[in-house]
C-alpha atoms as a PDB file:
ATOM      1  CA  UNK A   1      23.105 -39.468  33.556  1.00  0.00           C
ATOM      2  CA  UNK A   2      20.299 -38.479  31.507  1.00  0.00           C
ATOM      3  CA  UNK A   3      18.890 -35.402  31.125  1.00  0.00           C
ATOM      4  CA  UNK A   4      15.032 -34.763  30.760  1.00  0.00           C
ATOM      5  CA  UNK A   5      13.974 -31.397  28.791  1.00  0.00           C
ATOM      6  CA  UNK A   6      10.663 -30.225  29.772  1.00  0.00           C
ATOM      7  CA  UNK A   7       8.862 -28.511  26.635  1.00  0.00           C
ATOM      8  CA  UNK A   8       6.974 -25.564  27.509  1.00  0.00           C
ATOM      9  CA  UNK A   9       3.046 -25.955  27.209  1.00  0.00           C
ATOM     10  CA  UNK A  10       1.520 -23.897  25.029  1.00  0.00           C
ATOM     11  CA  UNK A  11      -0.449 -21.563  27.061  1.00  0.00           C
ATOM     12  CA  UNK A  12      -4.842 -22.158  27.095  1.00  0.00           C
ATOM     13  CA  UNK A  13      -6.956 -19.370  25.961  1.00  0.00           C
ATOM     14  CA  UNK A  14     -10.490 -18.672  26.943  1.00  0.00           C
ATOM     15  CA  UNK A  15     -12.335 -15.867  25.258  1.00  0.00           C
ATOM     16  CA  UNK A  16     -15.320 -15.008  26.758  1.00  0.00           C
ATOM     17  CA  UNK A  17     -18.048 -12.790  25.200  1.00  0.00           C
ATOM     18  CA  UNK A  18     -21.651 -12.737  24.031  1.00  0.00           C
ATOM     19  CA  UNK A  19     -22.769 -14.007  20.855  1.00  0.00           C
ATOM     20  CA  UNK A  20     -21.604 -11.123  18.857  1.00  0.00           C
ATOM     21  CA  UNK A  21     -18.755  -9.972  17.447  1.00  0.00           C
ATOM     22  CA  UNK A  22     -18.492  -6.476  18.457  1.00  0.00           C
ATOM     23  CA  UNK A  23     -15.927  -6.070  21.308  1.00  0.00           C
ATOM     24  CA  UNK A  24     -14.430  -9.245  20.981  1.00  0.00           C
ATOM     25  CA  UNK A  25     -14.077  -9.651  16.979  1.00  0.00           C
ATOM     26  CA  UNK A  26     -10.871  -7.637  17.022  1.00  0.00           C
ATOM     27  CA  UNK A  27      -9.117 -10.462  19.295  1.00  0.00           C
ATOM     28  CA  UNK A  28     -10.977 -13.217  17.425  1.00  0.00           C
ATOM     29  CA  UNK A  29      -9.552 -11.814  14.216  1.00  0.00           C
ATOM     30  CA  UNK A  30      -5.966 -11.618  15.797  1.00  0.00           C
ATOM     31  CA  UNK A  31      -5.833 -15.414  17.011  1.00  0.00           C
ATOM     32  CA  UNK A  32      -7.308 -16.639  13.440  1.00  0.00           C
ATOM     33  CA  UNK A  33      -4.378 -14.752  11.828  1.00  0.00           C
ATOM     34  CA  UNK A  34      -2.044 -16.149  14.017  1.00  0.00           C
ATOM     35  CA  UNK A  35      -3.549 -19.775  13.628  1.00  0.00           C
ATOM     36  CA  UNK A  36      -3.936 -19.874  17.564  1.00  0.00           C
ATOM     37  CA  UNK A  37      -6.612 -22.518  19.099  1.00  0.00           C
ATOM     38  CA  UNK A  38      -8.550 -21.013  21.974  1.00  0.00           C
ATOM     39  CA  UNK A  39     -12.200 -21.515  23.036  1.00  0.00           C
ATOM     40  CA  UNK A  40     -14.653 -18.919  21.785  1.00  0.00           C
ATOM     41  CA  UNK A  41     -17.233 -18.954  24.654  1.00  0.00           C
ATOM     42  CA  UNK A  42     -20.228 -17.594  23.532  1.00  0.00           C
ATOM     43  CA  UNK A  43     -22.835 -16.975  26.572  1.00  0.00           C
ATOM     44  CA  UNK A  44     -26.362 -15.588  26.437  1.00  0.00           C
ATOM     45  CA  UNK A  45     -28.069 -12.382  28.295  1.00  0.00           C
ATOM     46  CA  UNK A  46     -29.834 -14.493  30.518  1.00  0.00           C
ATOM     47  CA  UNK A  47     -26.199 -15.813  32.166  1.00  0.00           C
ATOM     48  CA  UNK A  48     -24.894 -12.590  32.326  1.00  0.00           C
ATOM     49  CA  UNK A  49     -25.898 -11.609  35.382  1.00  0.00           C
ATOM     50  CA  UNK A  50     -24.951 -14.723  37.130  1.00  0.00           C
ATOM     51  CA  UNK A  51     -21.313 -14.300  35.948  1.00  0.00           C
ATOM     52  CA  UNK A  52     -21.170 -10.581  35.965  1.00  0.00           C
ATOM     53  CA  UNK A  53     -19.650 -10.626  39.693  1.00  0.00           C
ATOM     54  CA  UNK A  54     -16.899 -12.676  38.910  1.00  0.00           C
ATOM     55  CA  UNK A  55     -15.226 -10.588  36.071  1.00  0.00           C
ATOM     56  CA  UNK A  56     -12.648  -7.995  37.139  1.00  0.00           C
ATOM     57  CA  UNK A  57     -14.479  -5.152  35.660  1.00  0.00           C
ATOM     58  CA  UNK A  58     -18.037  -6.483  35.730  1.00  0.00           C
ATOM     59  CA  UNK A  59     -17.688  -6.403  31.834  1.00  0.00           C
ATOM     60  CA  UNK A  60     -17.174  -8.232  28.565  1.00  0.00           C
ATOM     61  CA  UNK A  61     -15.269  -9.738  26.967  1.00  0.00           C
ATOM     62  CA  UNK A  62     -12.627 -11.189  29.078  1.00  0.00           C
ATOM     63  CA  UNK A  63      -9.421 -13.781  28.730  1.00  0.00           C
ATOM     64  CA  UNK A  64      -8.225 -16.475  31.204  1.00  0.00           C
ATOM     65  CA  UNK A  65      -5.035 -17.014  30.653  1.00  0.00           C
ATOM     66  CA  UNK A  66      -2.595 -18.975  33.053  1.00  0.00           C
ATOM     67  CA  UNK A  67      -5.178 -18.698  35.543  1.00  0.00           C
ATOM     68  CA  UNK A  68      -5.426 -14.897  34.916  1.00  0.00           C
ATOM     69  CA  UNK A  69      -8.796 -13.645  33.983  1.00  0.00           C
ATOM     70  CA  UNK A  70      -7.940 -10.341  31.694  1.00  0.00           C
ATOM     71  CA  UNK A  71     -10.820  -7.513  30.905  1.00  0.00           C
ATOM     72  CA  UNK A  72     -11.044  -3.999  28.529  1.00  0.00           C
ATOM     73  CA  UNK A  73     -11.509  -5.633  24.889  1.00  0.00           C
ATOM     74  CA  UNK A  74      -7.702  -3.260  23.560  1.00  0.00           C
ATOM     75  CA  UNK A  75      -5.948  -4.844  26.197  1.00  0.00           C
ATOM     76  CA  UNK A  76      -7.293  -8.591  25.568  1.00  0.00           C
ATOM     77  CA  UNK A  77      -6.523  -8.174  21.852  1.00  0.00           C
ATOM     78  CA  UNK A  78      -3.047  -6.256  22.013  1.00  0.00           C
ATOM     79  CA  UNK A  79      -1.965  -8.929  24.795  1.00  0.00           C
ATOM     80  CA  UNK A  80      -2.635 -11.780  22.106  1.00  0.00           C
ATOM     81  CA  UNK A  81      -1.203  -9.122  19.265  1.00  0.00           C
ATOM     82  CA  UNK A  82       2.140  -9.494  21.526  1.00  0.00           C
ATOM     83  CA  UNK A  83       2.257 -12.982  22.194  1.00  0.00           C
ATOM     84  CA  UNK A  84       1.651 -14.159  18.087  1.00  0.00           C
ATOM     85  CA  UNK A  85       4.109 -11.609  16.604  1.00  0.00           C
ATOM     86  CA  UNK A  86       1.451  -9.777  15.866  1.00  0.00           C
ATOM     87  CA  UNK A  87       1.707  -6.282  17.640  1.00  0.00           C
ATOM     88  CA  UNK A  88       4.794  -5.035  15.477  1.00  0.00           C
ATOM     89  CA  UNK A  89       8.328  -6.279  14.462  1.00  0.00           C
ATOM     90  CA  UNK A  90       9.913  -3.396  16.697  1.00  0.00           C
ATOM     91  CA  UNK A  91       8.794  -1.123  19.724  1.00  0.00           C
ATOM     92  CA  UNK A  92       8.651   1.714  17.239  1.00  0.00           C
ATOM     93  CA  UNK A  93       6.007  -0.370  15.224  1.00  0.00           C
ATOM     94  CA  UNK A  94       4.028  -1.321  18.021  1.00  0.00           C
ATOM     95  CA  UNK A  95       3.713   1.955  19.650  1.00  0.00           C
ATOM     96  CA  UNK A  96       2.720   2.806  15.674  1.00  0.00           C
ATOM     97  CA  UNK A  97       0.136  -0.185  15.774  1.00  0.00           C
ATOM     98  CA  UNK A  98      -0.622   1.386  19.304  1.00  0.00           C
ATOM     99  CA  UNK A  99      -1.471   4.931  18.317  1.00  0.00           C
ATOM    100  CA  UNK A 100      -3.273   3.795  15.204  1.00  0.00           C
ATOM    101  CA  UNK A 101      -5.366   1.070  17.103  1.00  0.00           C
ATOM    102  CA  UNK A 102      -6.306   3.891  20.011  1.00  0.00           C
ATOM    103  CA  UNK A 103      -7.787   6.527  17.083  1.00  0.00           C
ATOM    104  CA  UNK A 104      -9.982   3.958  15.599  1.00  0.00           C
ATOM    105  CA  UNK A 105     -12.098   4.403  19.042  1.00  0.00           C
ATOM    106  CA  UNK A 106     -13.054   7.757  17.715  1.00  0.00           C
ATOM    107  CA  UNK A 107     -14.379   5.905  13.984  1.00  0.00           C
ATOM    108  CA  UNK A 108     -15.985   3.328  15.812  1.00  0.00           C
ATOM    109  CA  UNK A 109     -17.959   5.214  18.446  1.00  0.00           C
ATOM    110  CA  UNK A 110     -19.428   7.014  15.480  1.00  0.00           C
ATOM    111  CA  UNK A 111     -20.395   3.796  13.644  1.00  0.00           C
ATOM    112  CA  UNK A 112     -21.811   1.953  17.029  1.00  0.00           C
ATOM    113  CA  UNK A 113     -24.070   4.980  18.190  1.00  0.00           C
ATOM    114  CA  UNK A 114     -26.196   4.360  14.833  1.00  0.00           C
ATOM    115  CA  UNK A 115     -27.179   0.757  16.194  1.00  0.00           C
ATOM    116  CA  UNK A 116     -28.009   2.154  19.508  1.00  0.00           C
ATOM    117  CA  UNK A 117     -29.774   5.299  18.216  1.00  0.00           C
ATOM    118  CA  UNK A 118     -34.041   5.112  18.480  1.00  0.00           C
ATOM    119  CA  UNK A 119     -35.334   4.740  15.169  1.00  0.00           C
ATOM    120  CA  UNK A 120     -36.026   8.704  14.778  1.00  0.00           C
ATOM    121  CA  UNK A 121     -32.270   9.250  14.869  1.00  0.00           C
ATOM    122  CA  UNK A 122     -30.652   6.723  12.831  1.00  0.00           C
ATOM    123  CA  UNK A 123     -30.789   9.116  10.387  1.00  0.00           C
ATOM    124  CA  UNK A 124     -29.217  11.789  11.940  1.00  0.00           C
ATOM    125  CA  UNK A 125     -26.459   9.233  13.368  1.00  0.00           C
ATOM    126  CA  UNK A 126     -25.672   8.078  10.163  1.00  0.00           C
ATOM    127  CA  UNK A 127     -25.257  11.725   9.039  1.00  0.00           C
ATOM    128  CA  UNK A 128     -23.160  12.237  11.664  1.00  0.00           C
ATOM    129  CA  UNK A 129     -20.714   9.089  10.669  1.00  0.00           C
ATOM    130  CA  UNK A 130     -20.877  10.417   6.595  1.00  0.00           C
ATOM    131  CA  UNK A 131     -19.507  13.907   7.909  1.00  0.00           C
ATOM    132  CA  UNK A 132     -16.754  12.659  10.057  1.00  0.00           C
ATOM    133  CA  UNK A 133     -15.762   9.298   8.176  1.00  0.00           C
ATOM    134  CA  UNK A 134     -14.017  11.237   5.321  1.00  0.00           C
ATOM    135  CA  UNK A 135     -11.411  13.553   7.264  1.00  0.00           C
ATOM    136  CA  UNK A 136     -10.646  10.534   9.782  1.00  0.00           C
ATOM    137  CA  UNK A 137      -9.967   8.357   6.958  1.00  0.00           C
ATOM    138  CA  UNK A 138      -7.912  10.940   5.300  1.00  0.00           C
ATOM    139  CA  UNK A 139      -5.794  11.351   8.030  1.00  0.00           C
ATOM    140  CA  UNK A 140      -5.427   7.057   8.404  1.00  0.00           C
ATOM    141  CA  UNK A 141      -4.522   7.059   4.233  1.00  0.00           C
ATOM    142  CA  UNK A 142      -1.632   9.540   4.789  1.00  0.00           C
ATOM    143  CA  UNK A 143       0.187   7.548   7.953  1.00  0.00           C
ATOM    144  CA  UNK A 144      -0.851   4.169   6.049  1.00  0.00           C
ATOM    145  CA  UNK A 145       2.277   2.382   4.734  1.00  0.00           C
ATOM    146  CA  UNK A 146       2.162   1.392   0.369  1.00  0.00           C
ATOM    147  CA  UNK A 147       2.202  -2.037   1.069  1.00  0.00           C
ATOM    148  CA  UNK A 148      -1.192  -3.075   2.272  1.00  0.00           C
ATOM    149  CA  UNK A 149      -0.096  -2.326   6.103  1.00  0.00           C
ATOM    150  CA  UNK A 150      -1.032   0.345   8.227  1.00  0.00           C
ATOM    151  CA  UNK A 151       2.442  -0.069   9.884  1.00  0.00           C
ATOM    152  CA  UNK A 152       5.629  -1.746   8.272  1.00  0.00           C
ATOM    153  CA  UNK A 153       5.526  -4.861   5.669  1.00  0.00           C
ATOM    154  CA  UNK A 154       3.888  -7.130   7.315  1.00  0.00           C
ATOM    155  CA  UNK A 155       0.294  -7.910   8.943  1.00  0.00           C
ATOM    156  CA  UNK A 156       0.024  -6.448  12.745  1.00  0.00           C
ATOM    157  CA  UNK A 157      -3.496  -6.067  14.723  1.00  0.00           C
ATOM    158  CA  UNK A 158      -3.435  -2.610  13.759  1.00  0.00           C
ATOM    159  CA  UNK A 159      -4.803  -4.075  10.289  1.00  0.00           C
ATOM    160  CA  UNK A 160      -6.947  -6.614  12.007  1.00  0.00           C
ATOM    161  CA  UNK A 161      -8.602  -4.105  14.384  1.00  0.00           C
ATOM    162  CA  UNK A 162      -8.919  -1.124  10.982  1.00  0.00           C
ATOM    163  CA  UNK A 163     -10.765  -4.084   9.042  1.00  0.00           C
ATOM    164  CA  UNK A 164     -13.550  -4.690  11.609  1.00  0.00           C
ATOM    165  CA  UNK A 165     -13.974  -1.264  12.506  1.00  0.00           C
ATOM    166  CA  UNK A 166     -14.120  -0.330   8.856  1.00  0.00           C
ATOM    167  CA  UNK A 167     -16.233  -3.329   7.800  1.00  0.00           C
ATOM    168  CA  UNK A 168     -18.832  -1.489   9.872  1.00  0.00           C
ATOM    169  CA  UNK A 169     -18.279   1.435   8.439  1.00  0.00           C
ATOM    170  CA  UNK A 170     -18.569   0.581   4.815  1.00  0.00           C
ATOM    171  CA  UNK A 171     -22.113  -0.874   5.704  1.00  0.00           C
ATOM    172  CA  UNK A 172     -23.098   2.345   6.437  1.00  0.00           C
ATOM    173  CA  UNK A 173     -21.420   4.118   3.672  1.00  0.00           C
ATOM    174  CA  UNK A 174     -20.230   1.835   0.769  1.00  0.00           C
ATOM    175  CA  UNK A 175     -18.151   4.543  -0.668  1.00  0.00           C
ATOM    176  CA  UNK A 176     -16.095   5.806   2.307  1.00  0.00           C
ATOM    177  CA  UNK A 177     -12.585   3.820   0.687  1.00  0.00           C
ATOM    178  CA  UNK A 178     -13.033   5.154  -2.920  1.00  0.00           C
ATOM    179  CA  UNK A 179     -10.333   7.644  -3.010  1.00  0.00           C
ATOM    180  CA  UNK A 180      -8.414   6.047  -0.449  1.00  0.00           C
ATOM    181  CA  UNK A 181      -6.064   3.343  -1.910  1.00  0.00           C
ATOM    182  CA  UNK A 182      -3.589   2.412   0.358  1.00  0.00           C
ATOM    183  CA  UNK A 183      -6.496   1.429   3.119  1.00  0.00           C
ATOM    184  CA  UNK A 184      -8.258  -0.321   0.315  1.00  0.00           C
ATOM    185  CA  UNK A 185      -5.448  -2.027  -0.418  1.00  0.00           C
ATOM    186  CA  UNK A 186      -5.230  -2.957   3.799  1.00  0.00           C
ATOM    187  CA  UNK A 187      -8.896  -4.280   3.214  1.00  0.00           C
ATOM    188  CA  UNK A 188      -7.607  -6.185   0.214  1.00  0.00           C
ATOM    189  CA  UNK A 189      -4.702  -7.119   2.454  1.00  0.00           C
ATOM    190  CA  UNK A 190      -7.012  -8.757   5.191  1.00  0.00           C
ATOM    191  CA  UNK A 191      -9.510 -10.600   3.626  1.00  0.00           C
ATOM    192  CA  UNK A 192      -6.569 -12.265   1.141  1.00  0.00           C
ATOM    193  CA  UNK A 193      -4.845 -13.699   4.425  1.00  0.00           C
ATOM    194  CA  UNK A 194      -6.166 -17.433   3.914  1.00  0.00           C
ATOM    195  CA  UNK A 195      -6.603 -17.896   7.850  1.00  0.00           C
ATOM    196  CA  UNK A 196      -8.879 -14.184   8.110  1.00  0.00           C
ATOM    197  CA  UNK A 197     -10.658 -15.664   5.281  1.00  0.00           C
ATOM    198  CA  UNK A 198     -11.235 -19.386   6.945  1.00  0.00           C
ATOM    199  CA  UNK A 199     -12.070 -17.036   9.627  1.00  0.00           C
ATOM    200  CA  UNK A 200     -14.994 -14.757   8.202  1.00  0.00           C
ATOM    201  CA  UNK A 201     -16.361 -17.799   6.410  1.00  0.00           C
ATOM    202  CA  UNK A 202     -16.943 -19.982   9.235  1.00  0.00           C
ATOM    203  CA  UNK A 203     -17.701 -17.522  11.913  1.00  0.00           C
ATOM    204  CA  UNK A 204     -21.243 -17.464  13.626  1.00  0.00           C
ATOM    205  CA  UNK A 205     -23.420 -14.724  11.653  1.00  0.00           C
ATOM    206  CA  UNK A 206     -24.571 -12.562  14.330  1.00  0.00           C
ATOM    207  CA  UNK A 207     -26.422  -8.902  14.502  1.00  0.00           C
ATOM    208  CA  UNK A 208     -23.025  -6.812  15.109  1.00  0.00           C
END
């Protein structure tokens, strides 16, 4: 009698988002590092409001997966985090990953409010960002682990999600990292990882 094994598919992802990398850069980031195929479905303004209706939310970005369409950009990326081995080795690490991922809302509301701001308050935006950015980051250096991880010794989305958000940051104010060397050394940590770096070299080159 023989006996047939049926290998599991590999499951098909579709990221959908506009032609930016904003919202949907942190998942993009975490299925480079894993070395994950999935289509990256760029669409423009004008098709938005023909496919608004048909997303859970009526927002972007969104995942189909297995026939499920997922929404709320965390979500998205923490789902893939979990299914590369890239959310934390333990529970403990990924509710640290979690918790770490969840404050960097706070950073990056500051940063994205200067791109939205009319031209008479940029200023005052950016102002803003250079009077929070250095107690926030603070706070990051002292729960960052000494070994170019925010959380254990290896790479998790909670180091994927810091370097976009930070990216941002540092294009606003170039010295923000200068005292602070174990997120430097996350930075470092990043853009080193030979997939990220395939990654950031290939990716489209869009406004935010």
């Amino acid at each position: 009698m023989e006996i047939c094994f049926r290998i599991p598919m590999a499951p098909k992802y579709r990221l959908v988002y506009f032609n930016l990398r904003a919202r949907a850069e942190p998942t993009r980031l975490v299925f480079a590092a894993a070395g994950v195929d999935y289509e990256d479905v760029r669409i423009q303004r004008d098709e938005w409001p023909g496919l608004k209706p048909n997303t859970p939310m009526g927002q972007l970005p969104v995942l189909e997966v297995g026939g499920v369409t997922i929404c709320q950009s965390m979500a998205i990326a923490r789902y893939v985090a979990k299914e590369t081995g890239l959310a934390g080795k333990t529970i403990l690490e990924q509710a640290q990953a979690d918790m770490l991922v969840d404050g960097l809302d706070d950073l990056r509301g500051k940063q994205a409010v200067i791109r939205k701001a009319p031209e008479d308050r940029k200023e005052q935006c950016k102002k803003e960002l250079a009077d929070f950015a250095p107690d926030f980051l603070s706070k990051y250096e002292k729960l960052c682990g000494p070994q170019g991880h925010l959380v254990g010794d290896s790479l998790t989305w909670a180091d994927l999600v810091f370097y976009d958000v930070t990216s941002k940051v540092l294009a606003v104010l170039p010295g923000a990292l200068d005292d602070l060397p174990k997120l430097s050394k996350v930075m470092d940590t990043v853009t080193a990882n030979e997939r990220i770096a395939k990654w950031l070299a290939k990716r489209p080159d869009t406004p935010h």
